[in-house]
PDB file of N, CA and C in Angstrom:
ATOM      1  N   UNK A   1       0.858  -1.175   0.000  1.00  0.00           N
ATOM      2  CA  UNK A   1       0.000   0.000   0.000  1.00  0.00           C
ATOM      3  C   UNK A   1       0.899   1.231   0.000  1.00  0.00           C
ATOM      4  N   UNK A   2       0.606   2.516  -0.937  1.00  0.00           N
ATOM      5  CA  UNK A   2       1.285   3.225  -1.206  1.00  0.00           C
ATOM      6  C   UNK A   2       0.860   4.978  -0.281  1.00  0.00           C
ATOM      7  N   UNK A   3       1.442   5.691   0.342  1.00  0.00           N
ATOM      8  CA  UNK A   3       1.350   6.234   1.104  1.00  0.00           C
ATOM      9  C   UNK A   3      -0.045   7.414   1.116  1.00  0.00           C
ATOM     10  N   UNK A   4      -0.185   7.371  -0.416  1.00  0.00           N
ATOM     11  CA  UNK A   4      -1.364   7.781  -1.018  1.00  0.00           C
ATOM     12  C   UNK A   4      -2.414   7.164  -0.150  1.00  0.00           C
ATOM     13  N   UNK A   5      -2.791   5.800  -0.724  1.00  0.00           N
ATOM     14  CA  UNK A   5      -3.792   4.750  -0.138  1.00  0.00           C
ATOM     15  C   UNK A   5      -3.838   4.907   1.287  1.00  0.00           C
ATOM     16  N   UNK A   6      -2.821   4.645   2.316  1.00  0.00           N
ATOM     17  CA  UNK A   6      -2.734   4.791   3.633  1.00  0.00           C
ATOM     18  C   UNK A   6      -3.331   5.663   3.654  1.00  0.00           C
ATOM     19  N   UNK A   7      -3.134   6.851   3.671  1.00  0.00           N
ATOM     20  CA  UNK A   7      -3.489   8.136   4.078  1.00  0.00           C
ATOM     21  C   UNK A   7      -4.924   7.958   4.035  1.00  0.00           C
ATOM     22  N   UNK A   8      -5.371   8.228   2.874  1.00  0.00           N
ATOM     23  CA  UNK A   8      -6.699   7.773   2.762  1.00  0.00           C
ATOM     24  C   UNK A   8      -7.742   6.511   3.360  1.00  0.00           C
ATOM     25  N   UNK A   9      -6.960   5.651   3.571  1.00  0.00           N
ATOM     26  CA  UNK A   9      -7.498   4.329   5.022  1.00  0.00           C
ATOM     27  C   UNK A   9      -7.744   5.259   6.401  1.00  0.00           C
ATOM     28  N   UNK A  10      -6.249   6.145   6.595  1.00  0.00           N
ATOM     29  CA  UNK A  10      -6.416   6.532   8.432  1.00  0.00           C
ATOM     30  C   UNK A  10      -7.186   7.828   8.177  1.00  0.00           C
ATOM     31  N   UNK A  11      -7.778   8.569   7.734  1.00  0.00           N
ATOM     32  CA  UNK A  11      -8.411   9.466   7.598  1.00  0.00           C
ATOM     33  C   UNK A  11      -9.731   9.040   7.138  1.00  0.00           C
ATOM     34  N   UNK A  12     -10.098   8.173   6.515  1.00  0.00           N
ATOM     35  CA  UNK A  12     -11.525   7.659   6.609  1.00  0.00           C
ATOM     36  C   UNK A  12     -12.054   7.078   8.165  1.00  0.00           C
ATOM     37  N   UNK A  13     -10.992   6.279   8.804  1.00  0.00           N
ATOM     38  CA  UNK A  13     -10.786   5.872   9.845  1.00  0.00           C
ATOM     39  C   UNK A  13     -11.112   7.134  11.131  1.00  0.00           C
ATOM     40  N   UNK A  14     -10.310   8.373  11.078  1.00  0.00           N
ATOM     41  CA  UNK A  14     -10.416   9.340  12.225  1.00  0.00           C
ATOM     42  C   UNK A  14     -11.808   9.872  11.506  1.00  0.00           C
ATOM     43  N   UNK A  15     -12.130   9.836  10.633  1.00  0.00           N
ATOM     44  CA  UNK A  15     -13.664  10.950  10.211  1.00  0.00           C
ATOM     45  C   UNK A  15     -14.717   9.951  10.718  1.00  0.00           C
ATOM     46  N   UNK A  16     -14.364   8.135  10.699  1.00  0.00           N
ATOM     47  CA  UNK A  16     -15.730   7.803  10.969  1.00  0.00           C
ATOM     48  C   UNK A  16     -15.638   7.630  12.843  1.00  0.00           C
ATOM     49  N   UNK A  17     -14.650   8.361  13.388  1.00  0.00           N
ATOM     50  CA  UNK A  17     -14.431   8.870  14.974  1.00  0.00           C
ATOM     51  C   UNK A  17     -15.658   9.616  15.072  1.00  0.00           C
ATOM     52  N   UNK A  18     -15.869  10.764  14.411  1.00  0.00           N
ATOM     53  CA  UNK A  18     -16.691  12.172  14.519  1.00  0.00           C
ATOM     54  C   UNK A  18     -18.180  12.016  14.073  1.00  0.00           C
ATOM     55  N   UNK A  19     -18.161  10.704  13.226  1.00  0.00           N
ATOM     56  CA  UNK A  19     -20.283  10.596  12.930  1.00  0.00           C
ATOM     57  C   UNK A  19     -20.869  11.101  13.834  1.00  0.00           C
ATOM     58  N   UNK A  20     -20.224  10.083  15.265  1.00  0.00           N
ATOM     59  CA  UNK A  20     -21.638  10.109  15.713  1.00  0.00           C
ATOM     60  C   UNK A  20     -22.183  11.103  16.768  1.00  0.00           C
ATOM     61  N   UNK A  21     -20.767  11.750  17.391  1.00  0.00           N
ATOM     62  CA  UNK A  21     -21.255  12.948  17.891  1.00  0.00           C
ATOM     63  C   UNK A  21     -21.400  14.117  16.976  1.00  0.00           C
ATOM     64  N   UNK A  22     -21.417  14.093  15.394  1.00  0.00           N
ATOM     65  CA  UNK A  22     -21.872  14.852  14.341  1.00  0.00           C
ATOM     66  C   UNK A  22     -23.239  15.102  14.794  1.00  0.00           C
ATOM     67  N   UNK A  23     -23.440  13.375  14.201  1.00  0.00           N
ATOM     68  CA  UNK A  23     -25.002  13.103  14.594  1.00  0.00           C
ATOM     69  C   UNK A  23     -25.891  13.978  15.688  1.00  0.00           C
ATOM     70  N   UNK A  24     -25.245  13.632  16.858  1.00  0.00           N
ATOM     71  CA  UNK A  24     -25.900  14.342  18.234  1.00  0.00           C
ATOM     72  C   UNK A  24     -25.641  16.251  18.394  1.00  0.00           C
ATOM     73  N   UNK A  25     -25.438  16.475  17.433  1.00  0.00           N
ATOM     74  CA  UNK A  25     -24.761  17.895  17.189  1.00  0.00           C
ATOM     75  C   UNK A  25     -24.984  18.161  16.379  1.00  0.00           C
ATOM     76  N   UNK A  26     -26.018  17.755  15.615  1.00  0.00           N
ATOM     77  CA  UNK A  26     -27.212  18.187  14.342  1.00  0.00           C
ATOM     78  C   UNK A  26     -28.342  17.786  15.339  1.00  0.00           C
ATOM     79  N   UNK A  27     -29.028  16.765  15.753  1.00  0.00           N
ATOM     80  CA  UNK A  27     -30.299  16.466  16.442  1.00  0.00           C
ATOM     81  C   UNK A  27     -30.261  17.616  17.299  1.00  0.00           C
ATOM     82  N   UNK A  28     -29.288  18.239  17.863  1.00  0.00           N
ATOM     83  CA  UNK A  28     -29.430  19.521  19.011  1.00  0.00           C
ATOM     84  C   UNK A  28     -29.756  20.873  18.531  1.00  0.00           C
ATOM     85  N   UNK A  29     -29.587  20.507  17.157  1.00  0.00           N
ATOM     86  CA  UNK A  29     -29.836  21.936  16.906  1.00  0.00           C
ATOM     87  C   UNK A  29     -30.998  21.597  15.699  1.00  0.00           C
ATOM     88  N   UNK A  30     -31.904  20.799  15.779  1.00  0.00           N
ATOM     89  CA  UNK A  30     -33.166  20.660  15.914  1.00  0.00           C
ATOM     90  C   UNK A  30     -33.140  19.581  13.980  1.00  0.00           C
ATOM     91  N   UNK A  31     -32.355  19.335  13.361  1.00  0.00           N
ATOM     92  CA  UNK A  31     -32.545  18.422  12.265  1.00  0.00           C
ATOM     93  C   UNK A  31     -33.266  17.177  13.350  1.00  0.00           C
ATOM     94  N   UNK A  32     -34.340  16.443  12.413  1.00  0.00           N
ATOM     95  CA  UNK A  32     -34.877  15.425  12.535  1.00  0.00           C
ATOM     96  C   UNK A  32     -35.191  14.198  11.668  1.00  0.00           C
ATOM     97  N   UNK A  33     -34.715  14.465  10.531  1.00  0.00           N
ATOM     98  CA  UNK A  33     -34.845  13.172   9.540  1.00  0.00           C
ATOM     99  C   UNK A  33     -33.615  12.554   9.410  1.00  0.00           C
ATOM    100  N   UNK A  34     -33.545  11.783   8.815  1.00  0.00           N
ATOM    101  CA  UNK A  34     -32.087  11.108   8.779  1.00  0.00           C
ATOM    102  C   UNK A  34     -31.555  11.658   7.358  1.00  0.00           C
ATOM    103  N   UNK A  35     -31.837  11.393   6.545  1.00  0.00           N
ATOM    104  CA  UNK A  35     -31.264  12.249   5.033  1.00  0.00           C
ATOM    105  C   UNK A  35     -30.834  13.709   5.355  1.00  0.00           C
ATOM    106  N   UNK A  36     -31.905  14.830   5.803  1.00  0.00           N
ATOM    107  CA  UNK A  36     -31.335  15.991   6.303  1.00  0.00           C
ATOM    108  C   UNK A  36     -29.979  16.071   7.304  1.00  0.00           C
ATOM    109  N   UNK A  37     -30.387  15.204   8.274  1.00  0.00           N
ATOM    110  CA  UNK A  37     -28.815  14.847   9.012  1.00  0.00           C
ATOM    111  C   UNK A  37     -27.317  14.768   8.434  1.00  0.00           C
ATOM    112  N   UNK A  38     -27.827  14.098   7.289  1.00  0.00           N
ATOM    113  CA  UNK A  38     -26.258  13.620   6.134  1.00  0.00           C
ATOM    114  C   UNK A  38     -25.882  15.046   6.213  1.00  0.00           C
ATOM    115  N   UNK A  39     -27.010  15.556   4.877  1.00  0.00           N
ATOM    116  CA  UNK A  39     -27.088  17.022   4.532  1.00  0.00           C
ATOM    117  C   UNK A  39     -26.054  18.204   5.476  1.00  0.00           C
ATOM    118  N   UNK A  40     -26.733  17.900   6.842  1.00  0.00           N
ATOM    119  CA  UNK A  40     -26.159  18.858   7.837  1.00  0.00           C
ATOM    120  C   UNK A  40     -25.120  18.450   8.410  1.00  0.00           C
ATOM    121  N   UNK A  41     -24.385  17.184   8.393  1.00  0.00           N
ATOM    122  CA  UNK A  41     -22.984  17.129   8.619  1.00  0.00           C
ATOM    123  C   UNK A  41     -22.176  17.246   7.646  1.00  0.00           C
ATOM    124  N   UNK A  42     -22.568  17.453   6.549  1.00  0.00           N
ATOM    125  CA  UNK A  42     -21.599  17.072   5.124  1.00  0.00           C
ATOM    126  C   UNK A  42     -21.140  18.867   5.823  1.00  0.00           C
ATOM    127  N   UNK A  43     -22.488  19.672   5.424  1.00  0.00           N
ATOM    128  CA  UNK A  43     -22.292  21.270   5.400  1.00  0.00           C
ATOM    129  C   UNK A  43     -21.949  21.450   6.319  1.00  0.00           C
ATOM    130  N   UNK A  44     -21.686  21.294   7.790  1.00  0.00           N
ATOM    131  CA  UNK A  44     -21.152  21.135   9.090  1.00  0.00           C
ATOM    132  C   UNK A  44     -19.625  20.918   9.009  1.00  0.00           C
ATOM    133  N   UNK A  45     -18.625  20.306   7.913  1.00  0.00           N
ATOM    134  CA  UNK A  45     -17.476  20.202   7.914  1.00  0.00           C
ATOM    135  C   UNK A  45     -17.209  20.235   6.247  1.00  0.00           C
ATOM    136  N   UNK A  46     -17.711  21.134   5.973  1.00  0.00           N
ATOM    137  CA  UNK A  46     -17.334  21.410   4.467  1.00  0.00           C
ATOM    138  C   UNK A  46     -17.196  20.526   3.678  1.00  0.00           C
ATOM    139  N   UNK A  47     -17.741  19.660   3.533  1.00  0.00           N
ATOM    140  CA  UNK A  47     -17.556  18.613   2.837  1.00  0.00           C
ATOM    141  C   UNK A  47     -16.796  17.278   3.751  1.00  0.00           C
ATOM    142  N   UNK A  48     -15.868  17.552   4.194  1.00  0.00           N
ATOM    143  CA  UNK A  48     -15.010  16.495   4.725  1.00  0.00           C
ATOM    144  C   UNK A  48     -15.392  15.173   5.152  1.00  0.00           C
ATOM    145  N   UNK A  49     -16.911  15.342   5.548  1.00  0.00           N
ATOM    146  CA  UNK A  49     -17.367  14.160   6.225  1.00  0.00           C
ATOM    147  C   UNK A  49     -18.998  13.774   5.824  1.00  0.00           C
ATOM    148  N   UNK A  50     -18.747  12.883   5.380  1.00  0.00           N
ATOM    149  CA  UNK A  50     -20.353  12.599   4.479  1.00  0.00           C
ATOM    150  C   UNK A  50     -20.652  11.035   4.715  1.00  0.00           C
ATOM    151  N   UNK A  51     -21.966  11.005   5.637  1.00  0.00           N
ATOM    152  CA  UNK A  51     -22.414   9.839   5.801  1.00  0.00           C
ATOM    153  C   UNK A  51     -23.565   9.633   5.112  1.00  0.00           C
ATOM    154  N   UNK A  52     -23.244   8.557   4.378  1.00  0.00           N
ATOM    155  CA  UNK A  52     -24.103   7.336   3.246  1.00  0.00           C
ATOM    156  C   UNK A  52     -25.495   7.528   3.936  1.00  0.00           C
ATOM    157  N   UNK A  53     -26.534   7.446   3.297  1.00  0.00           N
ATOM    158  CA  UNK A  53     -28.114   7.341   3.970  1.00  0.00           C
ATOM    159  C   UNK A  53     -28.311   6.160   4.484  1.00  0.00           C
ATOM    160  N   UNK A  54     -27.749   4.984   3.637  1.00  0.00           N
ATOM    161  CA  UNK A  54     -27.693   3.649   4.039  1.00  0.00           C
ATOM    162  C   UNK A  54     -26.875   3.483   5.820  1.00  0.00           C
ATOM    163  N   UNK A  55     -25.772   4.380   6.085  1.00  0.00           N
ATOM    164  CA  UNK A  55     -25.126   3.924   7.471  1.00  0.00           C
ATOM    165  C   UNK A  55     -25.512   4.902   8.232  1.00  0.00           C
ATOM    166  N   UNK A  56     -26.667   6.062   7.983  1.00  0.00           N
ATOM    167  CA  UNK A  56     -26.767   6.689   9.432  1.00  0.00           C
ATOM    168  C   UNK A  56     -27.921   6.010   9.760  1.00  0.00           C
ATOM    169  N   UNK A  57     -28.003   5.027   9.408  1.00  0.00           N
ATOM    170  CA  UNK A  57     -29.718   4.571   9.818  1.00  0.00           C
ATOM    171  C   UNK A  57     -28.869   3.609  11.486  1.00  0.00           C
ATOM    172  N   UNK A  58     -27.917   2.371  11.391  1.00  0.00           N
ATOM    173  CA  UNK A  58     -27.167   2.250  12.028  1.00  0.00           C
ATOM    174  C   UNK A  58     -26.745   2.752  12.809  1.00  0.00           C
ATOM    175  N   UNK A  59     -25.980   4.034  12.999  1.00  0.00           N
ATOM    176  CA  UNK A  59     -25.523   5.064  13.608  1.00  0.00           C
ATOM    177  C   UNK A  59     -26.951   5.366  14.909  1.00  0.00           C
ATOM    178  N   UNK A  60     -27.902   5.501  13.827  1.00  0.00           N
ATOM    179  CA  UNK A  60     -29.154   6.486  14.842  1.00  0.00           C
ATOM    180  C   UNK A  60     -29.456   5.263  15.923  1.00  0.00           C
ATOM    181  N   UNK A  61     -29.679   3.760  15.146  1.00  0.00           N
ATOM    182  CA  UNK A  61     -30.591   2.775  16.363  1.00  0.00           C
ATOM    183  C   UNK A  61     -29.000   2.569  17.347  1.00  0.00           C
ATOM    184  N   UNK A  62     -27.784   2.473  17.152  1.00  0.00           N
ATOM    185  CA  UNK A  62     -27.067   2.609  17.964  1.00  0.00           C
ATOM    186  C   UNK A  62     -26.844   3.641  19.028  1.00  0.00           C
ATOM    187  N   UNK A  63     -27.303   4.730  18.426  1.00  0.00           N
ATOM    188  CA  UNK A  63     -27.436   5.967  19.555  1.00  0.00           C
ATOM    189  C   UNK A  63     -28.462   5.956  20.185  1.00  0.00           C
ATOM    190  N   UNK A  64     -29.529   5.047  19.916  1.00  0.00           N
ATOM    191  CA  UNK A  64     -31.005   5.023  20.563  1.00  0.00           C
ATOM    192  C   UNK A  64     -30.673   3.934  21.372  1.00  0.00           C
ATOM    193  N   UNK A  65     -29.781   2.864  21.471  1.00  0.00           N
ATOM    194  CA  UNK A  65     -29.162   2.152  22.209  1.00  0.00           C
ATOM    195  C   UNK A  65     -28.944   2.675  23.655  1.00  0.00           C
ATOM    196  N   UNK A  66     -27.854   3.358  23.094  1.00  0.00           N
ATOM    197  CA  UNK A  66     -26.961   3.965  24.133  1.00  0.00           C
ATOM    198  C   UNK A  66     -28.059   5.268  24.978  1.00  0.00           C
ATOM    199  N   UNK A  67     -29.280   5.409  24.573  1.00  0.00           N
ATOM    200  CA  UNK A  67     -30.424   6.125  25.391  1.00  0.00           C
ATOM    201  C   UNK A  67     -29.995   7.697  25.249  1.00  0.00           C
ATOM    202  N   UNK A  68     -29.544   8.094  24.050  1.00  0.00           N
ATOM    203  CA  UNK A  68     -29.212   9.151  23.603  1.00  0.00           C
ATOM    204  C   UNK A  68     -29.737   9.708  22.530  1.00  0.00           C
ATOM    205  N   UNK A  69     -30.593   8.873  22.119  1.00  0.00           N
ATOM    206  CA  UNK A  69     -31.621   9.454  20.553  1.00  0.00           C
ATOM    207  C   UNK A  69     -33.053   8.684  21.163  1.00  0.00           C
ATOM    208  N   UNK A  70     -33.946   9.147  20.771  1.00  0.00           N
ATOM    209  CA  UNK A  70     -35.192   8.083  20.935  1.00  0.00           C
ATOM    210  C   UNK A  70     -36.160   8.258  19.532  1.00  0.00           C
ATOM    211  N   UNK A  71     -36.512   7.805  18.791  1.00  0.00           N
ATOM    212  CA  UNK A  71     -37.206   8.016  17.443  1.00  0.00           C
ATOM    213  C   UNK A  71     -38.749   7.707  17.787  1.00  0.00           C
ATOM    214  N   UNK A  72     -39.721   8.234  16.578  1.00  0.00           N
ATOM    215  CA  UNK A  72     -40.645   7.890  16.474  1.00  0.00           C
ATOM    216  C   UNK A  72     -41.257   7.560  15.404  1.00  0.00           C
ATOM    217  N   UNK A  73     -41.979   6.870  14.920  1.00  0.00           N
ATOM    218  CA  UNK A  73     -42.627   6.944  13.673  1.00  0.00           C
ATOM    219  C   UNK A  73     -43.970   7.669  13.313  1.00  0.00           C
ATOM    220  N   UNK A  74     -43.757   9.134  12.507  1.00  0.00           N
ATOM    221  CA  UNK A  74     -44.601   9.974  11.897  1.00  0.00           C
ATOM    222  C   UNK A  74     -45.275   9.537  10.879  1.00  0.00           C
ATOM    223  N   UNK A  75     -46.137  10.003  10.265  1.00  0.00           N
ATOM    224  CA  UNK A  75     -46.550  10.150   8.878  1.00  0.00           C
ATOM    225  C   UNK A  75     -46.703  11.283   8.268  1.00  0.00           C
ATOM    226  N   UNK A  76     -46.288  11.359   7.271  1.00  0.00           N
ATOM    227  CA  UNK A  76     -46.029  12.612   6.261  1.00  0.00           C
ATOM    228  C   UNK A  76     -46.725  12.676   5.070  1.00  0.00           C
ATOM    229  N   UNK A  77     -47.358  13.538   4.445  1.00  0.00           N
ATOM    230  CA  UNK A  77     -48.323  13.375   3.330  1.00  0.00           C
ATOM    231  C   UNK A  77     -47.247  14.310   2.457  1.00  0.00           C
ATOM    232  N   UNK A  78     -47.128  13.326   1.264  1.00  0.00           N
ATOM    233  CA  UNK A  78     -46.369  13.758   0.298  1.00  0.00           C
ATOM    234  C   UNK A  78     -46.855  15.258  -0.659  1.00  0.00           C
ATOM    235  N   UNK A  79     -45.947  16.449  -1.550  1.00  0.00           N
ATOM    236  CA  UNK A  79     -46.465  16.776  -2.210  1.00  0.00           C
ATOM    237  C   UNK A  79     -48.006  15.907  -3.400  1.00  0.00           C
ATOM    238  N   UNK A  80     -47.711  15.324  -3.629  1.00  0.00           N
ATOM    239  CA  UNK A  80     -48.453  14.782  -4.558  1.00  0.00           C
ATOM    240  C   UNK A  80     -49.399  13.867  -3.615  1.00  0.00           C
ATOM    241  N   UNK A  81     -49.673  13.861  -2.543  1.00  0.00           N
ATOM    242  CA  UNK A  81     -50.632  13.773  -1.289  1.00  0.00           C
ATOM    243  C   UNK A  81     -50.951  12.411  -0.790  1.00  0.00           C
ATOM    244  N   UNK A  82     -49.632  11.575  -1.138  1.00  0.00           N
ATOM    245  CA  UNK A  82     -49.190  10.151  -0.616  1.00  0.00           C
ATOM    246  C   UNK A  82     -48.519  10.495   0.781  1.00  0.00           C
ATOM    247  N   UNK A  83     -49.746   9.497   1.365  1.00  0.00           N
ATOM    248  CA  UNK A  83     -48.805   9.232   2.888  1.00  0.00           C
ATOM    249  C   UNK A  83     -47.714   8.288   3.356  1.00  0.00           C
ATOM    250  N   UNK A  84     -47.356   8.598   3.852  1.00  0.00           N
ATOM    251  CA  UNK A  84     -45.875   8.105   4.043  1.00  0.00           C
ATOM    252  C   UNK A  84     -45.526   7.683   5.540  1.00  0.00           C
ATOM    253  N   UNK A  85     -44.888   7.030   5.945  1.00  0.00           N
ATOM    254  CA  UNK A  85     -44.551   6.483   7.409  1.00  0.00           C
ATOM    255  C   UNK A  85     -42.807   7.174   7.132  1.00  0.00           C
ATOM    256  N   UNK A  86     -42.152   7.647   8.437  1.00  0.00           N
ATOM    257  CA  UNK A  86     -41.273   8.259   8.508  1.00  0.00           C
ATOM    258  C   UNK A  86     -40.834   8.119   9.701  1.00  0.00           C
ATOM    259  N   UNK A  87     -39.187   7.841  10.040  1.00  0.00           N
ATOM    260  CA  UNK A  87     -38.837   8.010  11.407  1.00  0.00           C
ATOM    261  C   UNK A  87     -38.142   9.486  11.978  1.00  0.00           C
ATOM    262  N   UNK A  88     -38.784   9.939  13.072  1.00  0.00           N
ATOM    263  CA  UNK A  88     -38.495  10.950  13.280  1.00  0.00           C
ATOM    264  C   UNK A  88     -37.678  10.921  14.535  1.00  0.00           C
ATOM    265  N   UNK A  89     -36.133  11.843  14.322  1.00  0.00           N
ATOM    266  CA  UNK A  89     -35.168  11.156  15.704  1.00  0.00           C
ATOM    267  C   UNK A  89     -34.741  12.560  16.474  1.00  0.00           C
ATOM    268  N   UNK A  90     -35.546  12.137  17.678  1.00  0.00           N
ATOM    269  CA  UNK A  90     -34.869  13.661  18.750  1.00  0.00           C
ATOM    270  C   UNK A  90     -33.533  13.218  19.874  1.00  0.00           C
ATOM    271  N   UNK A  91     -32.827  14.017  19.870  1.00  0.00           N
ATOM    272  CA  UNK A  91     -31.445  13.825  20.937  1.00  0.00           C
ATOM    273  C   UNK A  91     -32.539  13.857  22.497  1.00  0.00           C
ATOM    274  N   UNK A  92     -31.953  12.840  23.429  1.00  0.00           N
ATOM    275  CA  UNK A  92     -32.573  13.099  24.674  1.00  0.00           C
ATOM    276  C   UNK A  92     -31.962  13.645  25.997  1.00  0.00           C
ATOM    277  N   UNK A  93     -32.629  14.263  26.666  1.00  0.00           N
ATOM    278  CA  UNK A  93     -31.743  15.022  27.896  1.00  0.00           C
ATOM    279  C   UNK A  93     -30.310  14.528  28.230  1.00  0.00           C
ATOM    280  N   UNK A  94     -30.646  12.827  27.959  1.00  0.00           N
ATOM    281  CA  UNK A  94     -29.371  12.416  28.662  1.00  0.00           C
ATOM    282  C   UNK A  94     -28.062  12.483  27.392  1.00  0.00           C
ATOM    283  N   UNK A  95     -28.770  12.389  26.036  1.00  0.00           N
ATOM    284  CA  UNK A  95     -28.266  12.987  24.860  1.00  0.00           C
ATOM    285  C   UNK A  95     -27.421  14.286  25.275  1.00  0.00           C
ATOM    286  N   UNK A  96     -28.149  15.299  25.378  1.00  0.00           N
ATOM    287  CA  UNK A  96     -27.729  16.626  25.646  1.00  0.00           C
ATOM    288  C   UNK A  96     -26.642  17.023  26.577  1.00  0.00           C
ATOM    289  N   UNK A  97     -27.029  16.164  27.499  1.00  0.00           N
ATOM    290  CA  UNK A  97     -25.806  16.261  28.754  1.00  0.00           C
ATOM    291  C   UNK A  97     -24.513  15.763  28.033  1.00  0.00           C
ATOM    292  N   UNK A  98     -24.779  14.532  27.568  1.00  0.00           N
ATOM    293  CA  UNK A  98     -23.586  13.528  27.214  1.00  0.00           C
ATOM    294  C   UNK A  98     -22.764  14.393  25.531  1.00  0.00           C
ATOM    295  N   UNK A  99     -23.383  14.877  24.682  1.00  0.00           N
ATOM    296  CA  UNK A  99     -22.887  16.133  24.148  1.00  0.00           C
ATOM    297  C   UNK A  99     -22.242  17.215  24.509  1.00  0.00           C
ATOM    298  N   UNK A 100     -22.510  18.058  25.720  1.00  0.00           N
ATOM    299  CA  UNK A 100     -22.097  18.716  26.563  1.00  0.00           C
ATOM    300  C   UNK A 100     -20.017  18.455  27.149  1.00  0.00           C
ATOM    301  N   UNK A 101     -20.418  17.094  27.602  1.00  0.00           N
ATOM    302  CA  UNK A 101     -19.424  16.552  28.004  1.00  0.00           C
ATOM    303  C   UNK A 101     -18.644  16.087  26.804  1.00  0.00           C
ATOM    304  N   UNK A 102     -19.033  15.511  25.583  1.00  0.00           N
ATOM    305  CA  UNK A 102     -18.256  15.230  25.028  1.00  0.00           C
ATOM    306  C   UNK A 102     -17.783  16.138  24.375  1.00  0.00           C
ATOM    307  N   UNK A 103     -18.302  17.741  23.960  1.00  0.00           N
ATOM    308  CA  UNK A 103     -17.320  18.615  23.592  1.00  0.00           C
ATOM    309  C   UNK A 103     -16.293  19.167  24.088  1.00  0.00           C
ATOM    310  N   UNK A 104     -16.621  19.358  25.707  1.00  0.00           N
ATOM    311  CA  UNK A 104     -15.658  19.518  26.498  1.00  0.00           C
ATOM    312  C   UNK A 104     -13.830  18.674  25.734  1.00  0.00           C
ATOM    313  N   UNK A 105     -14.205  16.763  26.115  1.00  0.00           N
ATOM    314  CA  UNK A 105     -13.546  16.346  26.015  1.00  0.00           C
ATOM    315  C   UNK A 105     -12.983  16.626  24.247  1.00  0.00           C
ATOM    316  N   UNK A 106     -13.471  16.506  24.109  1.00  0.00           N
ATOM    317  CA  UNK A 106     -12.903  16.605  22.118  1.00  0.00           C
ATOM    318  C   UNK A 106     -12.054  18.287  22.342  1.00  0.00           C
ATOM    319  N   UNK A 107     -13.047  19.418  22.973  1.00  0.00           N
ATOM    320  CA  UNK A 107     -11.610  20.571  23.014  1.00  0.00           C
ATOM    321  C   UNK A 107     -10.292  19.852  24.082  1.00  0.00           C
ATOM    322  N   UNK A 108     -10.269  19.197  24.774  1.00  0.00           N
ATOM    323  CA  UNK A 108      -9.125  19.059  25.413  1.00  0.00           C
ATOM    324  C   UNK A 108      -8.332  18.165  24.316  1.00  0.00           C
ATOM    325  N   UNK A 109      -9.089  17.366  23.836  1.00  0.00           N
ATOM    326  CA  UNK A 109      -8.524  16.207  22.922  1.00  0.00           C
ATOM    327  C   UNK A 109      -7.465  16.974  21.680  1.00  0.00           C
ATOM    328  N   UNK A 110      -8.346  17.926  21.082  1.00  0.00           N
ATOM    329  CA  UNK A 110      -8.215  18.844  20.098  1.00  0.00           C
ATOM    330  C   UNK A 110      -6.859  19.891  20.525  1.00  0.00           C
ATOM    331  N   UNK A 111      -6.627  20.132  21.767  1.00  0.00           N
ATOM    332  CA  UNK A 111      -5.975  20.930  22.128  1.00  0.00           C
ATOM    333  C   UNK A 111      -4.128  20.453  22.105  1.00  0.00           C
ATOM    334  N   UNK A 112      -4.582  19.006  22.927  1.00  0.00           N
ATOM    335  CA  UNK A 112      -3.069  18.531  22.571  1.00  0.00           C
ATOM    336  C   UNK A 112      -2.458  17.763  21.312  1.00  0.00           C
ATOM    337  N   UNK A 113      -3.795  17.303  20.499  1.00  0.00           N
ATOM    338  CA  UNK A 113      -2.929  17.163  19.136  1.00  0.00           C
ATOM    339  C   UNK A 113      -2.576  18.618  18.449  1.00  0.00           C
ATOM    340  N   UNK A 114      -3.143  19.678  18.876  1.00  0.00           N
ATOM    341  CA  UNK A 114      -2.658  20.533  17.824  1.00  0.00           C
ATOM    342  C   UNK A 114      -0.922  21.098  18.414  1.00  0.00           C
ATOM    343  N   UNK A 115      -0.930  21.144  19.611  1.00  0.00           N
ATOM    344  CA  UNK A 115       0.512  21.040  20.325  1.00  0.00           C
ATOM    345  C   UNK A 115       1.242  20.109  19.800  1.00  0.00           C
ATOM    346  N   UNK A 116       0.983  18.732  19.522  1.00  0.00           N
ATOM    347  CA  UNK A 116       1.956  18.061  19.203  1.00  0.00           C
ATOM    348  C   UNK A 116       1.686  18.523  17.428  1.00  0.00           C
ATOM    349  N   UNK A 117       1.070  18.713  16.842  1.00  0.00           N
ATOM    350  CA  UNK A 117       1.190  18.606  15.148  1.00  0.00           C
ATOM    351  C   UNK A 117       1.792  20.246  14.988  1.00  0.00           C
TER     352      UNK A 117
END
């Protein structure tokens, strides 16, 4: 593997670090669908970080796991006036707290790699 390729392995690697408190750091500031979510992390880091529609679905029931997302299922009436079943995902208090804390930690985190780089 040529240093090109590497590079591109450990940097796909540290970006898929940041999904998922992406994730919880779009739900806080009030996105609720999962497609819009992509949307708002792609534009959230300029491009740099773009999650597939297919893997934030993953991402979300894992964070609903961990009692930090809780979803519901809506229905939505389409322009063309088809209804639709839809999951709708809010961050929860204990979400909010645990965001809180994890920015904290990511500026300390953030602080000594930029000392050492």
């Amino acid at each position: 593997m040529n240093h090109q390729e590497l590079l591109h392995k450990w940097q796909t690697e540290f970006k898929k670090g940041f999904s998922k408190p992406l994730i919880l750091l779009s739900l806080s500031e009030g996105e609720n669908y999962p497609y819009p979510l992509t949307k708002k992390i792609k534009e959230l880091t300029n491009g740099m970080i773009s999650i597939a529609g297919s893997n934030i679905y993953p991402m979300l029931t894992n964070l609903e796991k961990e009692e930090l997302v809780i979803s519901q299922s809506v229905e939505i009436t389409t322009k063309e006036g088809k209804v639709m079943k839809r999951n709708v995902y809010e961050i929860t208090n204990a979400g909010k707290e645990f965001l809180d804390l994890l920015k904290l930690s990511m500026q300390e985190f953030t602080e000594v790699i930029q000392k050492l780089v």
